[in-house]
C-alpha atoms as a PDB file:
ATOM      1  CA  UNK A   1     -57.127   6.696   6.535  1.00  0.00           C
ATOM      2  CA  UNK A   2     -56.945   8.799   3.637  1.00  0.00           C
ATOM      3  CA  UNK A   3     -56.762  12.319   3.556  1.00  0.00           C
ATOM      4  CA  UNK A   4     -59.987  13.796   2.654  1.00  0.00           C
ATOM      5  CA  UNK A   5     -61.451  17.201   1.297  1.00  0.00           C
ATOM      6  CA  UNK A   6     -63.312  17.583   5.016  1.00  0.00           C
ATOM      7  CA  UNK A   7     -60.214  17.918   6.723  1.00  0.00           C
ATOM      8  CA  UNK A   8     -57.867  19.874   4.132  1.00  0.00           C
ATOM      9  CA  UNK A   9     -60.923  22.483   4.414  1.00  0.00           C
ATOM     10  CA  UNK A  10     -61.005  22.716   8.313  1.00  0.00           C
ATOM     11  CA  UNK A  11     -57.059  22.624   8.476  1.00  0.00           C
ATOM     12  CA  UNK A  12     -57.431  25.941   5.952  1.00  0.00           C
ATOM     13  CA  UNK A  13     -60.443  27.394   6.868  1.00  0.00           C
ATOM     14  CA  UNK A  14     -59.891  27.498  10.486  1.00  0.00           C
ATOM     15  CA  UNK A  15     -58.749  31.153  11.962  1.00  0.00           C
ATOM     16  CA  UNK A  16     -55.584  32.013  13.698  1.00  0.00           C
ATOM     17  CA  UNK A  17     -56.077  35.612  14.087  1.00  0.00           C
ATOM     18  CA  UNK A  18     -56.156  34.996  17.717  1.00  0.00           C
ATOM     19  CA  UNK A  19     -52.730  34.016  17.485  1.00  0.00           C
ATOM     20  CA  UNK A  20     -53.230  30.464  19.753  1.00  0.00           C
ATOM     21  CA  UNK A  21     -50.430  29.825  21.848  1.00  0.00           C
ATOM     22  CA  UNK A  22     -51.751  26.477  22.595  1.00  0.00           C
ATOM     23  CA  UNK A  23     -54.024  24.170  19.867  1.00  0.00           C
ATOM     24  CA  UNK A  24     -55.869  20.338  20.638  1.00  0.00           C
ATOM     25  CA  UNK A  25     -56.655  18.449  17.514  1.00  0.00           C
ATOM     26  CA  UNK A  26     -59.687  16.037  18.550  1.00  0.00           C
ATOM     27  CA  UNK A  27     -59.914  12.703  16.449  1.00  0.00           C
ATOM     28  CA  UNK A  28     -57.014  13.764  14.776  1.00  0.00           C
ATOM     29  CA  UNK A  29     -56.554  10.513  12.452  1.00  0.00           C
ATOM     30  CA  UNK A  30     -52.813  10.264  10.712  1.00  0.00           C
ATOM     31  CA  UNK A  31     -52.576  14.073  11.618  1.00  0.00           C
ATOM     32  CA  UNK A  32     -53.269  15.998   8.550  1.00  0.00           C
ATOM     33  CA  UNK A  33     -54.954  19.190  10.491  1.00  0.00           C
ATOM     34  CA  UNK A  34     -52.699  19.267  13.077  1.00  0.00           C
ATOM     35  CA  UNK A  35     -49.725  19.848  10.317  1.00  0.00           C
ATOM     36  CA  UNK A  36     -52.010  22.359   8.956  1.00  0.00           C
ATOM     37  CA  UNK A  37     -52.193  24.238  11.335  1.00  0.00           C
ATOM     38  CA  UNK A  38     -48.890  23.520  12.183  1.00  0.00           C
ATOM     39  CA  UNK A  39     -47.937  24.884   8.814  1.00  0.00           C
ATOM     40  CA  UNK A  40     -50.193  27.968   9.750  1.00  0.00           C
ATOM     41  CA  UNK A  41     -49.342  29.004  13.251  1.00  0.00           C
ATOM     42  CA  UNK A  42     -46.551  29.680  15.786  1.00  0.00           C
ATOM     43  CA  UNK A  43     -48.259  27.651  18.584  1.00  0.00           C
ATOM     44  CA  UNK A  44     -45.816  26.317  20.687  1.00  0.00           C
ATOM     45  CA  UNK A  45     -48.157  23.674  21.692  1.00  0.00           C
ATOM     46  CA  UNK A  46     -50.029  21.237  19.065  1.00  0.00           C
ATOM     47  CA  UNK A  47     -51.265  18.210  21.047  1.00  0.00           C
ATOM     48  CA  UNK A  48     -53.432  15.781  19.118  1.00  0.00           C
ATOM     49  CA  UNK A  49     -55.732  13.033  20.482  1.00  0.00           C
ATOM     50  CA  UNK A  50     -56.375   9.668  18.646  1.00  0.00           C
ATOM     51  CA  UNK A  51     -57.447   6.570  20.008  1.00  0.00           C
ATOM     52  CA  UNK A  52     -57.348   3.998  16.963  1.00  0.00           C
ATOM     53  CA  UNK A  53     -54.159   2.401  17.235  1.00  0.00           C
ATOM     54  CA  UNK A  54     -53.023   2.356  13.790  1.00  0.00           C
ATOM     55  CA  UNK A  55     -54.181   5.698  12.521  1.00  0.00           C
ATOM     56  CA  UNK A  56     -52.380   6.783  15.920  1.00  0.00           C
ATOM     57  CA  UNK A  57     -49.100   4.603  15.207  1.00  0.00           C
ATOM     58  CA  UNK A  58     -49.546   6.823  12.015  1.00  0.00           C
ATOM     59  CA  UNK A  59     -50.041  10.131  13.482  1.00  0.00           C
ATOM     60  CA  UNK A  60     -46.655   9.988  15.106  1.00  0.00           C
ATOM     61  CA  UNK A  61     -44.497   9.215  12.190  1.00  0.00           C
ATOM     62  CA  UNK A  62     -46.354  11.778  10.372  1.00  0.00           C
ATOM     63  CA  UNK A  63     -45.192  14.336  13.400  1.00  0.00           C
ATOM     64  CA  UNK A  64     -41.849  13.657  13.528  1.00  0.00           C
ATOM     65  CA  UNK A  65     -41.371  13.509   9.361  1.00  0.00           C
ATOM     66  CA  UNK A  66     -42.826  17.048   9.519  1.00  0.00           C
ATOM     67  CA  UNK A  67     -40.965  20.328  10.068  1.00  0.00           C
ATOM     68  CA  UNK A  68     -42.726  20.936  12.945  1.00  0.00           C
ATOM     69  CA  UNK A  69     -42.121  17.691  15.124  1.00  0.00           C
ATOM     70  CA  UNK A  70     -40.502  19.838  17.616  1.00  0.00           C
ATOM     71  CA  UNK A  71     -44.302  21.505  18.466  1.00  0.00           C
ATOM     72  CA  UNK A  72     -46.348  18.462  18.018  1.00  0.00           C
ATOM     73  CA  UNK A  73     -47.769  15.433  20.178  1.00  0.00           C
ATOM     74  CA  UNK A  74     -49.884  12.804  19.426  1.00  0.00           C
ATOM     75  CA  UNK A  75     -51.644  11.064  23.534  1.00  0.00           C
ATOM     76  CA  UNK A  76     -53.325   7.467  22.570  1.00  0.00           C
ATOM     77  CA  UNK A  77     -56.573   7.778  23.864  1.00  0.00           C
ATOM     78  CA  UNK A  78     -59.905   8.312  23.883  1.00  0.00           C
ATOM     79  CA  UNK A  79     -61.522  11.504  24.403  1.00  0.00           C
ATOM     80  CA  UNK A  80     -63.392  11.156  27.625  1.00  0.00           C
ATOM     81  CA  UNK A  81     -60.064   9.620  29.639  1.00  0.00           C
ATOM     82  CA  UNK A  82     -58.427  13.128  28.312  1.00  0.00           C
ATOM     83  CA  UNK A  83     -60.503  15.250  29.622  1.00  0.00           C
ATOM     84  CA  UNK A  84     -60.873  13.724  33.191  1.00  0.00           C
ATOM     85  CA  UNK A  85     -56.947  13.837  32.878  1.00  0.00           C
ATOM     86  CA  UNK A  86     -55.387  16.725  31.092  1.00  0.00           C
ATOM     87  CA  UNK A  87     -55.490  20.157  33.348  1.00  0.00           C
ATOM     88  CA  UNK A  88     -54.288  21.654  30.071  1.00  0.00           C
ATOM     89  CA  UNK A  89     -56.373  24.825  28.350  1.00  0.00           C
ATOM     90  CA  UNK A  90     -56.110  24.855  24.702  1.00  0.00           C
ATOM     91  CA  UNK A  91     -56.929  28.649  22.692  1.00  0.00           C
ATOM     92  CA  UNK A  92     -57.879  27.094  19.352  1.00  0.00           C
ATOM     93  CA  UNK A  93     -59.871  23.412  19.435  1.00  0.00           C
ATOM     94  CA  UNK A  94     -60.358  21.881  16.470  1.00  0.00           C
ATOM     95  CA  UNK A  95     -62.164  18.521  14.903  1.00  0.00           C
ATOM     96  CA  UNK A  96     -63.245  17.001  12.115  1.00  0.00           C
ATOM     97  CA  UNK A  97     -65.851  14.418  14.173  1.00  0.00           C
ATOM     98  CA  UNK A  98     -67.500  10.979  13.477  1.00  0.00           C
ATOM     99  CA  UNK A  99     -70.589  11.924  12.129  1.00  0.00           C
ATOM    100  CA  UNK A 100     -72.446   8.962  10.703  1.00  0.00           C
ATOM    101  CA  UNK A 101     -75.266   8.272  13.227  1.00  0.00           C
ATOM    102  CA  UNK A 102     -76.307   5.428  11.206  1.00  0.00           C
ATOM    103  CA  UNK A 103     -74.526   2.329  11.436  1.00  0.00           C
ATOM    104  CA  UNK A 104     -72.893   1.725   8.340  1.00  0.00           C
ATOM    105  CA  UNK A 105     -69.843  -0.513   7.516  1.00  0.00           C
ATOM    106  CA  UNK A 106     -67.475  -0.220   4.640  1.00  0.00           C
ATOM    107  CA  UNK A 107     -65.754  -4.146   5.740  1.00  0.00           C
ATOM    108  CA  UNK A 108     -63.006  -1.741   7.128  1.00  0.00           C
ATOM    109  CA  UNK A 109     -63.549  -1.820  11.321  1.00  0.00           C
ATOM    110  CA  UNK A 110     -60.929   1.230  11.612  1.00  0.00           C
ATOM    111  CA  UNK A 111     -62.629   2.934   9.626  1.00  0.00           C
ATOM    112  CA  UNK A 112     -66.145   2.332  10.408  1.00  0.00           C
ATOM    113  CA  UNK A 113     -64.992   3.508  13.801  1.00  0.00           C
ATOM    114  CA  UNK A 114     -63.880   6.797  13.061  1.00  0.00           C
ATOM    115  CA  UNK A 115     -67.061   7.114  11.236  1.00  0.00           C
ATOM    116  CA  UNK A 116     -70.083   6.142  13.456  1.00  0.00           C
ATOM    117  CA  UNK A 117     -71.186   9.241  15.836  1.00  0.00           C
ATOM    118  CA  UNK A 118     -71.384   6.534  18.411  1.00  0.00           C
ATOM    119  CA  UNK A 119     -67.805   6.684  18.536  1.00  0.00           C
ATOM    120  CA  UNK A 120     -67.835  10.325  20.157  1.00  0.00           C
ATOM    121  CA  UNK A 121     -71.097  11.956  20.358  1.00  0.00           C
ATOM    122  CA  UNK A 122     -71.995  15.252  19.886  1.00  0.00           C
ATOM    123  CA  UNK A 123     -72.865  16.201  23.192  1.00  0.00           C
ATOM    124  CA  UNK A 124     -69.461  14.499  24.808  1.00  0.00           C
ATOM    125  CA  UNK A 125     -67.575  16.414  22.465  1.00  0.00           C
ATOM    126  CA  UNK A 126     -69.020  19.785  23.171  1.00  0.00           C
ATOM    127  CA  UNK A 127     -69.080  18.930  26.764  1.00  0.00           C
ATOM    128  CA  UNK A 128     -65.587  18.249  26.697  1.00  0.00           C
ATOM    129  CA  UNK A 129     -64.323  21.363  24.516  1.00  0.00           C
ATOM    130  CA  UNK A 130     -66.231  23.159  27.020  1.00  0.00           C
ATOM    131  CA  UNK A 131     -63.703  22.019  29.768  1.00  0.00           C
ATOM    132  CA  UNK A 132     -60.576  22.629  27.204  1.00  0.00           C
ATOM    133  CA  UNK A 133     -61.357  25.606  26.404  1.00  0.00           C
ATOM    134  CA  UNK A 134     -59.401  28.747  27.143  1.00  0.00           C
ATOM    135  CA  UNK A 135     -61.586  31.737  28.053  1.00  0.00           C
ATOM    136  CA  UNK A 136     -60.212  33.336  24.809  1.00  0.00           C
ATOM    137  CA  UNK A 137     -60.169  30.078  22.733  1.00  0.00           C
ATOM    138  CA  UNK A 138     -62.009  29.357  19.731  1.00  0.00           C
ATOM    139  CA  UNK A 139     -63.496  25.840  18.694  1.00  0.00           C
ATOM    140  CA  UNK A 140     -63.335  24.958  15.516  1.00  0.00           C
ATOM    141  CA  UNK A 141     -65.081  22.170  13.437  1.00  0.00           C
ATOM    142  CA  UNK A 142     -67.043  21.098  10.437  1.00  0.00           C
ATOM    143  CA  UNK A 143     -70.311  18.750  10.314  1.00  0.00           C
ATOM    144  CA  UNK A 144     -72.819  17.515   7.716  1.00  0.00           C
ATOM    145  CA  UNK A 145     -74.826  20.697   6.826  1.00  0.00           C
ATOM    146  CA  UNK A 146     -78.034  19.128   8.360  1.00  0.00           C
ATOM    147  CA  UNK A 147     -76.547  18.424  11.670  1.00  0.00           C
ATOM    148  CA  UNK A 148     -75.915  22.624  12.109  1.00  0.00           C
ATOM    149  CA  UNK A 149     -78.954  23.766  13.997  1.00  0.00           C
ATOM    150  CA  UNK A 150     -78.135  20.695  16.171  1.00  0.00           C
ATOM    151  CA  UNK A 151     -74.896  21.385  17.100  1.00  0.00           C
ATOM    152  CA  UNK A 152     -75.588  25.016  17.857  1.00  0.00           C
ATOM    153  CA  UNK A 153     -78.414  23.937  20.394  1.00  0.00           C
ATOM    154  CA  UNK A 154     -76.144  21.663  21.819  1.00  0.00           C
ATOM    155  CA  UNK A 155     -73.054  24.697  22.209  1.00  0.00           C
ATOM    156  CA  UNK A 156     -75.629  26.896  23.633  1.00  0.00           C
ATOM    157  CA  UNK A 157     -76.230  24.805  26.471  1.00  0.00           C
ATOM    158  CA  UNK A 158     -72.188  24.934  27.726  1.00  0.00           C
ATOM    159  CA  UNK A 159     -72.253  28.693  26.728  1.00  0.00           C
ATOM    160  CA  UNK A 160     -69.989  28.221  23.365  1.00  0.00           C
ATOM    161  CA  UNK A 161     -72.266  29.746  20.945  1.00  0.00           C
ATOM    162  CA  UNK A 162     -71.168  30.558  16.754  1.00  0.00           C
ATOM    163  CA  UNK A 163     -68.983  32.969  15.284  1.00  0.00           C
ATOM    164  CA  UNK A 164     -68.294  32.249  12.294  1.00  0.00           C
ATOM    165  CA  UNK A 165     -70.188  29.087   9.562  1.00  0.00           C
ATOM    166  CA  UNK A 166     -69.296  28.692   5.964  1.00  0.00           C
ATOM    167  CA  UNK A 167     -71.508  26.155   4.054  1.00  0.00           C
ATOM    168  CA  UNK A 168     -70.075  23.713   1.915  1.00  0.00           C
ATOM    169  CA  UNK A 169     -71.501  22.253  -1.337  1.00  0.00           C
ATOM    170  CA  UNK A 170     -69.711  20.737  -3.854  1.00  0.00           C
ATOM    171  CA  UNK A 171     -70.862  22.554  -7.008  1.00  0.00           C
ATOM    172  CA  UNK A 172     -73.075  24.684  -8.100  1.00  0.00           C
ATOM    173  CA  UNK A 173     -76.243  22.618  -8.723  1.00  0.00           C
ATOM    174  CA  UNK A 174     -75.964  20.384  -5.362  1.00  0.00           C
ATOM    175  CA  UNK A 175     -77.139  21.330  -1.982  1.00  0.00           C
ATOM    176  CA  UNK A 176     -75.305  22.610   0.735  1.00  0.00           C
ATOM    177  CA  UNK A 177     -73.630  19.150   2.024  1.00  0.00           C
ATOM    178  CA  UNK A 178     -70.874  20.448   5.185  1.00  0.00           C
ATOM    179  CA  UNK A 179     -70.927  23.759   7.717  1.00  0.00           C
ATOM    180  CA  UNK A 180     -67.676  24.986   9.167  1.00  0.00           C
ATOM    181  CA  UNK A 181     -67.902  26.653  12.348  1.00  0.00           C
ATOM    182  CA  UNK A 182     -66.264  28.464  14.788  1.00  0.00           C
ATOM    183  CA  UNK A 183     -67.577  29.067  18.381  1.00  0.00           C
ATOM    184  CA  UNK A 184     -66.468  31.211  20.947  1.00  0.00           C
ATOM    185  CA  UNK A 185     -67.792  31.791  24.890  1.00  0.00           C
ATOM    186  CA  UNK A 186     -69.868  34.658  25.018  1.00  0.00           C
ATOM    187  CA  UNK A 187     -72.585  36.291  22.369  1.00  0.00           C
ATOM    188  CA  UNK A 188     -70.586  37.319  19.225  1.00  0.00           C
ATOM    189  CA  UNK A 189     -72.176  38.826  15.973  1.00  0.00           C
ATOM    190  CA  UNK A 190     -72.417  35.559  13.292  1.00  0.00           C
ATOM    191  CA  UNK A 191     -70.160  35.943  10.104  1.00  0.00           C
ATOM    192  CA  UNK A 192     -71.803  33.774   7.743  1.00  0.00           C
ATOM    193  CA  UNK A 193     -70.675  32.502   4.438  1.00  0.00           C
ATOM    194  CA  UNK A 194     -70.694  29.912   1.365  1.00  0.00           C
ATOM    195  CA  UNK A 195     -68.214  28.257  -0.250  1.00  0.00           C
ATOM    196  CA  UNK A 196     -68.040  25.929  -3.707  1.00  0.00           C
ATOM    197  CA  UNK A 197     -65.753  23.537  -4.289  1.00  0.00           C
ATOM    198  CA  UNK A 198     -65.662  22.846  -8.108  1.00  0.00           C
ATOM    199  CA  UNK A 199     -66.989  24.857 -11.185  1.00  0.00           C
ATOM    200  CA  UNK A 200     -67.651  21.008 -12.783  1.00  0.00           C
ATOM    201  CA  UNK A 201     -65.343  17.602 -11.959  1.00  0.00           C
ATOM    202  CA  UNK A 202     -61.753  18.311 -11.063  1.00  0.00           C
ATOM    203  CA  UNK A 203     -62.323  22.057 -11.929  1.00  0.00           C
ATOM    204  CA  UNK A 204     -61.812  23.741  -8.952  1.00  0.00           C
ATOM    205  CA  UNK A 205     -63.142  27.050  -7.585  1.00  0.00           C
ATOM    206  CA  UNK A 206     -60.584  30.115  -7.528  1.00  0.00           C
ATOM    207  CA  UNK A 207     -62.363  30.461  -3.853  1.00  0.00           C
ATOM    208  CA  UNK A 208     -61.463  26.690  -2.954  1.00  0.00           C
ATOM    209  CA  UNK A 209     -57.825  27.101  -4.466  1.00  0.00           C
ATOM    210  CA  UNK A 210     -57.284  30.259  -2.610  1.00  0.00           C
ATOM    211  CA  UNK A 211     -58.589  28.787   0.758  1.00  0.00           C
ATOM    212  CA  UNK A 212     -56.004  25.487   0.245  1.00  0.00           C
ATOM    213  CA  UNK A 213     -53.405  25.786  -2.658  1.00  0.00           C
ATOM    214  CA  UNK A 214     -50.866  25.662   0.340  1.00  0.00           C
ATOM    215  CA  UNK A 215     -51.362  22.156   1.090  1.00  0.00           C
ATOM    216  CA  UNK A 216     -51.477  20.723  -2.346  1.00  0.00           C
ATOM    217  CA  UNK A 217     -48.423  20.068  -4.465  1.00  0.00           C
ATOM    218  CA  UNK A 218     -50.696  20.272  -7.352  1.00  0.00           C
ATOM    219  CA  UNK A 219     -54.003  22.472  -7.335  1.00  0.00           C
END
């Protein structure tokens, strides 16, 4: 799976000034926000779930080229056996999730997969995060812009409710296309934001090179 702008952006945009002792990366693909945030943090925990077998076959190379091999584990599985299984709390959660409700198909099963919401709902997600997460954790993740409002409603019902949101457009002229977002338990006072991606094609914003110059050899 290739390594795409949604999860560069949640990898970078996602805070650590809780200092997380422990992190979960749901859906976590070949890895890329897990190194992030890897990169980022001095968790001395970084497990990852993944449950496609090549992307997790992957994953695991990708952990123990890195650095940070030493911090990081990649479990085979799907979400829902996790959660009945793992007693572990996490203090940061984070995921980029399947989000195509409609049933597309590229030819590419893999990657159809990680792309059709039927693979893991909203709702099982949130429900499960719920269950992960510490009392002082944060859960972090980004979704199409018109799934927001949505996801909120459904967070509201396990007591998870937002923090922080930055929405996502691409330039200028388009419309707002992702929303990043942080929840927390407990009422919190919103930070809301915006961020652009390029100027015009391949001219980037000095707001999107400041949030990810880190992870790119060339920006």
């Amino acid at each position: 799976m290739k390594v795409g702008t949604d999860g560069v952006l949640l990898g970078a945009w996602t805070s650590l000034q809780h200092q997380p002792e422990s992190i979960l990366d749901i859906g976590a693909g070949t890895g890329l926000i897990a190194l992030q945030l890897a990169q980022r943090s001095t968790a001395g925990l970084i497990d990852a779930i993944e449950l496609d077998e090549d992307a997790y076959e992957q994953c695991v190379a990708n952990f123990e080229a890195s650095p940070w091999g030493d911090r990081l584990f990649c479990y085979h599985a799907g979400f829902d056996e996790f959660v009945d299984e793992m007693d572990e709390e996490y203090d940061l959660i984070v995921s980029n999730p399947p989000f195509y409700s409609e049933e597309v198909s590229s030819g590419n099963t893999s990657r159809d997969q990680a792309r059709q919401n039927s693979s893991l709902p909203f709702d099982e997600l949130i429900a499960g995060v719920s269950k992960l997460l510490s009392e002082r954790g944060i859960f972090s993740m980004i979704v199409p812009f018109k799934e927001e409002s949505n996801f909120i409603d459904l967070a509201n019902h396990f007591n998870l409710n937002p923090r922080r949101i930055t929405r996502v457009k691409g330039n200028p002229n388009t419309d707002f296309k992702r929303s990043l977002m942080e929840f927390s338990f407990g009422e919190s006072i919103v930070e809301e934001g915006e961020l652009i991606i390029e100027k015009e094609r391949h001219q980037y914003t000095e707001a999107y090179k400041s949030l990810t110059e880190a992870f790119y050899l060339k920006m």
